[in-house]
Protein backbone atom coordinates (compact mmCIF):
# COMPACT_ATOMS: atom_id res chain seq x y z
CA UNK A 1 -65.22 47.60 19.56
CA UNK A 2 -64.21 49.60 16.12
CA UNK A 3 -65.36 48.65 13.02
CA UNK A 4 -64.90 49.36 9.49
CA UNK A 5 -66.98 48.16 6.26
CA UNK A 6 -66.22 46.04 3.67
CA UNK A 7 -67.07 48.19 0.47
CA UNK A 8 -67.02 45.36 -2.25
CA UNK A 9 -68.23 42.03 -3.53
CA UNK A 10 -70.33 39.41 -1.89
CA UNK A 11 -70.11 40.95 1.41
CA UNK A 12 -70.38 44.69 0.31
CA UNK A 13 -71.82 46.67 2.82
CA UNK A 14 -71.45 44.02 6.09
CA UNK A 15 -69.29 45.73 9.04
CA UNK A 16 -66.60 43.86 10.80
CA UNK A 17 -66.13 44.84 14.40
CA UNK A 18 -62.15 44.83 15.94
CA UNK A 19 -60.55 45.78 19.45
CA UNK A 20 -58.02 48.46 19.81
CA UNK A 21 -54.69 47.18 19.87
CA UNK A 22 -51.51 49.03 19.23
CA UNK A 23 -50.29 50.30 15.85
CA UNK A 24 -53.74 48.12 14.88
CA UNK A 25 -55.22 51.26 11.91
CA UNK A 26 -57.78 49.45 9.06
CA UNK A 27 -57.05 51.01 5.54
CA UNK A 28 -59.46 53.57 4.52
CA UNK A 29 -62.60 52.75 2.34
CA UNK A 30 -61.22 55.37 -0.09
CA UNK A 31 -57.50 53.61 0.06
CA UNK A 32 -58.91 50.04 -0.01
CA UNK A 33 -61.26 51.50 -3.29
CA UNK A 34 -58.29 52.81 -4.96
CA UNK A 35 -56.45 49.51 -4.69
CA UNK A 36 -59.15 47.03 -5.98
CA UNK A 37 -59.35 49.51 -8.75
CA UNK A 38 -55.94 48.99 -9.47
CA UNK A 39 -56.27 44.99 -9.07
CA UNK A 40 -59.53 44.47 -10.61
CA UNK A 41 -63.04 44.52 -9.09
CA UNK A 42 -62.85 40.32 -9.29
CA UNK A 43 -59.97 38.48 -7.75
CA UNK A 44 -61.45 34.96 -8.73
CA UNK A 45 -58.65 32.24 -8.42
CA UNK A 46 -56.26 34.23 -6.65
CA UNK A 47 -54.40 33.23 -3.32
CA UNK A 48 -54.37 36.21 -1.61
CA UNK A 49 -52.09 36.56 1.81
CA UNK A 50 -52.31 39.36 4.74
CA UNK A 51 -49.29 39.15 6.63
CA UNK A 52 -50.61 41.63 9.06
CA UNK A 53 -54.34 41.16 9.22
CA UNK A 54 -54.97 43.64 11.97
CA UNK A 55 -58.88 44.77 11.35
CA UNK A 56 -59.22 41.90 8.57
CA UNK A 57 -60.18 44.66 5.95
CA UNK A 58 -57.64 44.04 3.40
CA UNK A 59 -58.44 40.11 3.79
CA UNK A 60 -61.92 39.77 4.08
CA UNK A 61 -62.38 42.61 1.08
CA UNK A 62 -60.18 40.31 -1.16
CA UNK A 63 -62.30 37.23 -0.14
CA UNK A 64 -65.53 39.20 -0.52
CA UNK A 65 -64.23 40.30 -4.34
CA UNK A 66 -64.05 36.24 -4.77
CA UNK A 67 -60.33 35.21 -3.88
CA UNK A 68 -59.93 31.13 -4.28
CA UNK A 69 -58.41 31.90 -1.29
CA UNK A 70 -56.95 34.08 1.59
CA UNK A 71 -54.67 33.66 4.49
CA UNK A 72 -54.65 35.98 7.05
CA UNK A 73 -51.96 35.94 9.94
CA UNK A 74 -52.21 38.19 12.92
CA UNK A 75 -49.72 37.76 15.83
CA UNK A 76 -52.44 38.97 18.76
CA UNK A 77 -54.85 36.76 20.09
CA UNK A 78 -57.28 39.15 20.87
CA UNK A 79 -56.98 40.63 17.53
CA UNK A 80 -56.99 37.14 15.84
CA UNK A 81 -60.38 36.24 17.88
CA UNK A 82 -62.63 39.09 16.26
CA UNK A 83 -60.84 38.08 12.94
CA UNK A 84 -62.30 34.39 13.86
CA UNK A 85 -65.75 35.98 14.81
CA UNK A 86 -65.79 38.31 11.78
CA UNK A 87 -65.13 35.07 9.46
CA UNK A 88 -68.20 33.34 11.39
CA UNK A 89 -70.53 36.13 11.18
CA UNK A 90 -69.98 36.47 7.40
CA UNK A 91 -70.16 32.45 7.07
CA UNK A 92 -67.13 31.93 6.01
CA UNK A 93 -65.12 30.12 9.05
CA UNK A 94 -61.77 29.83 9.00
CA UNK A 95 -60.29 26.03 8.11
CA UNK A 96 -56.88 24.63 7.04
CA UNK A 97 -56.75 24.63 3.39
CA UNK A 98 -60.44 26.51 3.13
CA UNK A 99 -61.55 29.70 1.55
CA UNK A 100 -60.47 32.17 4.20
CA UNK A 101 -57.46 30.55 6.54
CA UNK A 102 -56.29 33.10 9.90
CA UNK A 103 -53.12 31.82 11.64
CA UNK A 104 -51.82 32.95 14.73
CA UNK A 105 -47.87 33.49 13.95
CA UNK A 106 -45.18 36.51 13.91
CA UNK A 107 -44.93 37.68 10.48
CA UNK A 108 -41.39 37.04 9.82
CA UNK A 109 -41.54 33.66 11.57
CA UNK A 110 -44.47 32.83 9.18
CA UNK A 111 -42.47 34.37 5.59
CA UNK A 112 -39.53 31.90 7.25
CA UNK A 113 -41.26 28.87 7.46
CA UNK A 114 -41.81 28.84 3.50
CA UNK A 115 -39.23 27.07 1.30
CA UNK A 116 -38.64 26.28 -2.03
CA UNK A 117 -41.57 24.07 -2.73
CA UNK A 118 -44.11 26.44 -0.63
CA UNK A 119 -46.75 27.37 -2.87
CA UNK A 120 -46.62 30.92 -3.34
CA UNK A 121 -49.12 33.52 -3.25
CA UNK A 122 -50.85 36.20 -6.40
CA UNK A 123 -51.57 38.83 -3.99
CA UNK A 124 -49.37 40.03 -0.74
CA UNK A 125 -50.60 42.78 1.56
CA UNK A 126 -47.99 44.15 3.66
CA UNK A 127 -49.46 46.95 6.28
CA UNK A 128 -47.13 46.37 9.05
CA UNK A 129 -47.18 48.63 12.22
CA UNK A 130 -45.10 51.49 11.59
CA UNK A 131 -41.45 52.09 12.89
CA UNK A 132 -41.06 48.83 13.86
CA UNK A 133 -38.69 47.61 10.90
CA UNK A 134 -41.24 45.45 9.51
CA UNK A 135 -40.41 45.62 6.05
CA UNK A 136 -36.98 45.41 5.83
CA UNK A 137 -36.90 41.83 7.86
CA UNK A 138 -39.42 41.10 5.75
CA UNK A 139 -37.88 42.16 2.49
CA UNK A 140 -35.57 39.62 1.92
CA UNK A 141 -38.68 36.97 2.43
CA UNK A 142 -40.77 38.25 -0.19
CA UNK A 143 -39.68 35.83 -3.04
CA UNK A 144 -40.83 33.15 -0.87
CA UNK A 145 -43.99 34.07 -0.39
CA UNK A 146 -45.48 35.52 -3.77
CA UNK A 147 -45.03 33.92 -7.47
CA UNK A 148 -42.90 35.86 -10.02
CA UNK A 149 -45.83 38.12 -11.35
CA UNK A 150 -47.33 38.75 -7.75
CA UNK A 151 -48.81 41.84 -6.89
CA UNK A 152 -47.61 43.34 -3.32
CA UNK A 153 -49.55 46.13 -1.73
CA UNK A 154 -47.59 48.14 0.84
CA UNK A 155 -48.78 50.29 3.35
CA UNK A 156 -45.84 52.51 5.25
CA UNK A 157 -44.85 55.83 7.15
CA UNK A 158 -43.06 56.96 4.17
CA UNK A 159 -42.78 56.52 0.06
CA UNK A 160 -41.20 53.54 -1.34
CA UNK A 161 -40.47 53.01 -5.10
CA UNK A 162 -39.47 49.41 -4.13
CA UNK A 163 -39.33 46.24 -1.95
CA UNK A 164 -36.73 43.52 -3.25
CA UNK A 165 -37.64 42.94 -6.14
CA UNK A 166 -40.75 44.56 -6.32
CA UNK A 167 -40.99 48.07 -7.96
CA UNK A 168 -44.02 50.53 -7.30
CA UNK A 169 -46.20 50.56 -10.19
CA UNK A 170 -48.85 53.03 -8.58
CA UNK A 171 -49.30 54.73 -5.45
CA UNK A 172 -51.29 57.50 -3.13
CA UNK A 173 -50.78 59.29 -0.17
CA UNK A 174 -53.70 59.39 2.64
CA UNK A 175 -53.31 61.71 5.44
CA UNK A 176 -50.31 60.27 6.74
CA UNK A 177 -49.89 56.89 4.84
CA UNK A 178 -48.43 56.06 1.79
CA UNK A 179 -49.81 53.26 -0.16
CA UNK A 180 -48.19 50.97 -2.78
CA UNK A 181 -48.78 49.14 -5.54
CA UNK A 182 -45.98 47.08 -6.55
CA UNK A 183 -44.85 44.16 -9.05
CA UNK A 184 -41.68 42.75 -9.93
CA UNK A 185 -39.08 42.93 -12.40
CA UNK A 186 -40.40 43.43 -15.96
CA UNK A 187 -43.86 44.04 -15.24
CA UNK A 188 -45.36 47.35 -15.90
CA UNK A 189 -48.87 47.04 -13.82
CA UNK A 190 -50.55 47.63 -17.12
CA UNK A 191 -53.70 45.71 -17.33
């Protein structure tokens, strides 16, 4: 088993143990510090969804920085059974409706599902596997899933100054991944 640390909040310090699976890379402490930087240390009262859970980093940091709530959907079983584990260990099972929620679902079929009336989320993180085409099927689905003033983080192969709607407000390079920060329309990212 891999593992990577959660580096903030409530379950700072506590490791979270994943199988190797294909295309499956966690985001880097430094990466995951420079974006709760950029979206504030506290998340309290934000919905919070990772499309592409993978290691649960992104997911399980938010909740651990005090998210109202997260979903986390991750299309591998094996992959989806540490994320159940990991949410166990840290006491925080996953239930319908509950703090921390992991589905089982393809990502596009899951964006699809979501109409009109869906709630939508604050926060979106989008770290797909790479050269797969992820985010342009999933493009089109974005104002579906977050609300007007969402924030979407987007991890990719190469630099993107946008996604829809969504512009990128700030972003990094590490190693070979580029990282985004993005909001939509008018907004500036200012805080």
């Amino acid at each position: 088993m891999n593992s990577v640390r959660i580096i903030g909040g409530e379950w700072k310090r506590r490791l979270l143990h994943f199988p190797d699976s294909e295309g499956l890379r966690p985001t880097p402490d430094r990466v995951r510090e420079t974006l709760f930087n950029w979206l504030g240390q506290d998340l309290a009262g934000l919905t919070c969804l990772d499309l592409f859970a993978g290691s649960g980093a992104l997911g399980f940091e938010a909740a651990s920085r005090g998210a109202a709530r997260v979903v986390m959907v991750e299309k591998s079983a094996k992959v989806r059974a540490a994320l159940e584990e990991n949410a166990r260990l840290l006491g925080a099972p996953s239930a319908k409706n509950g703090r921390l929620e992991i589905l089982g679902a393809d990502a596009v079929k899951f964006a699809s599902a979501f109409g009109p009336e869906s709630p939508r989320f604050d926060v979106l993180f989008l770290d797909p596997p790479y050269k797969q085409g992820w985010i342009g099927r999933l493009e089109p689905l974005l104002p579906q899933l977050l609300s007007r003033d969402g924030v979407l983080y987007v991890e990719a192969e190469m630099e993107l100054e946008s996604c829809g709607d969504w512009r990128t407000v700030r972003s990094g390079r590490a190693g070979q991944v580029f990282y985004h920060l993005m909001r939509s329309g008018d907004h500036d990212g200012a805080e």
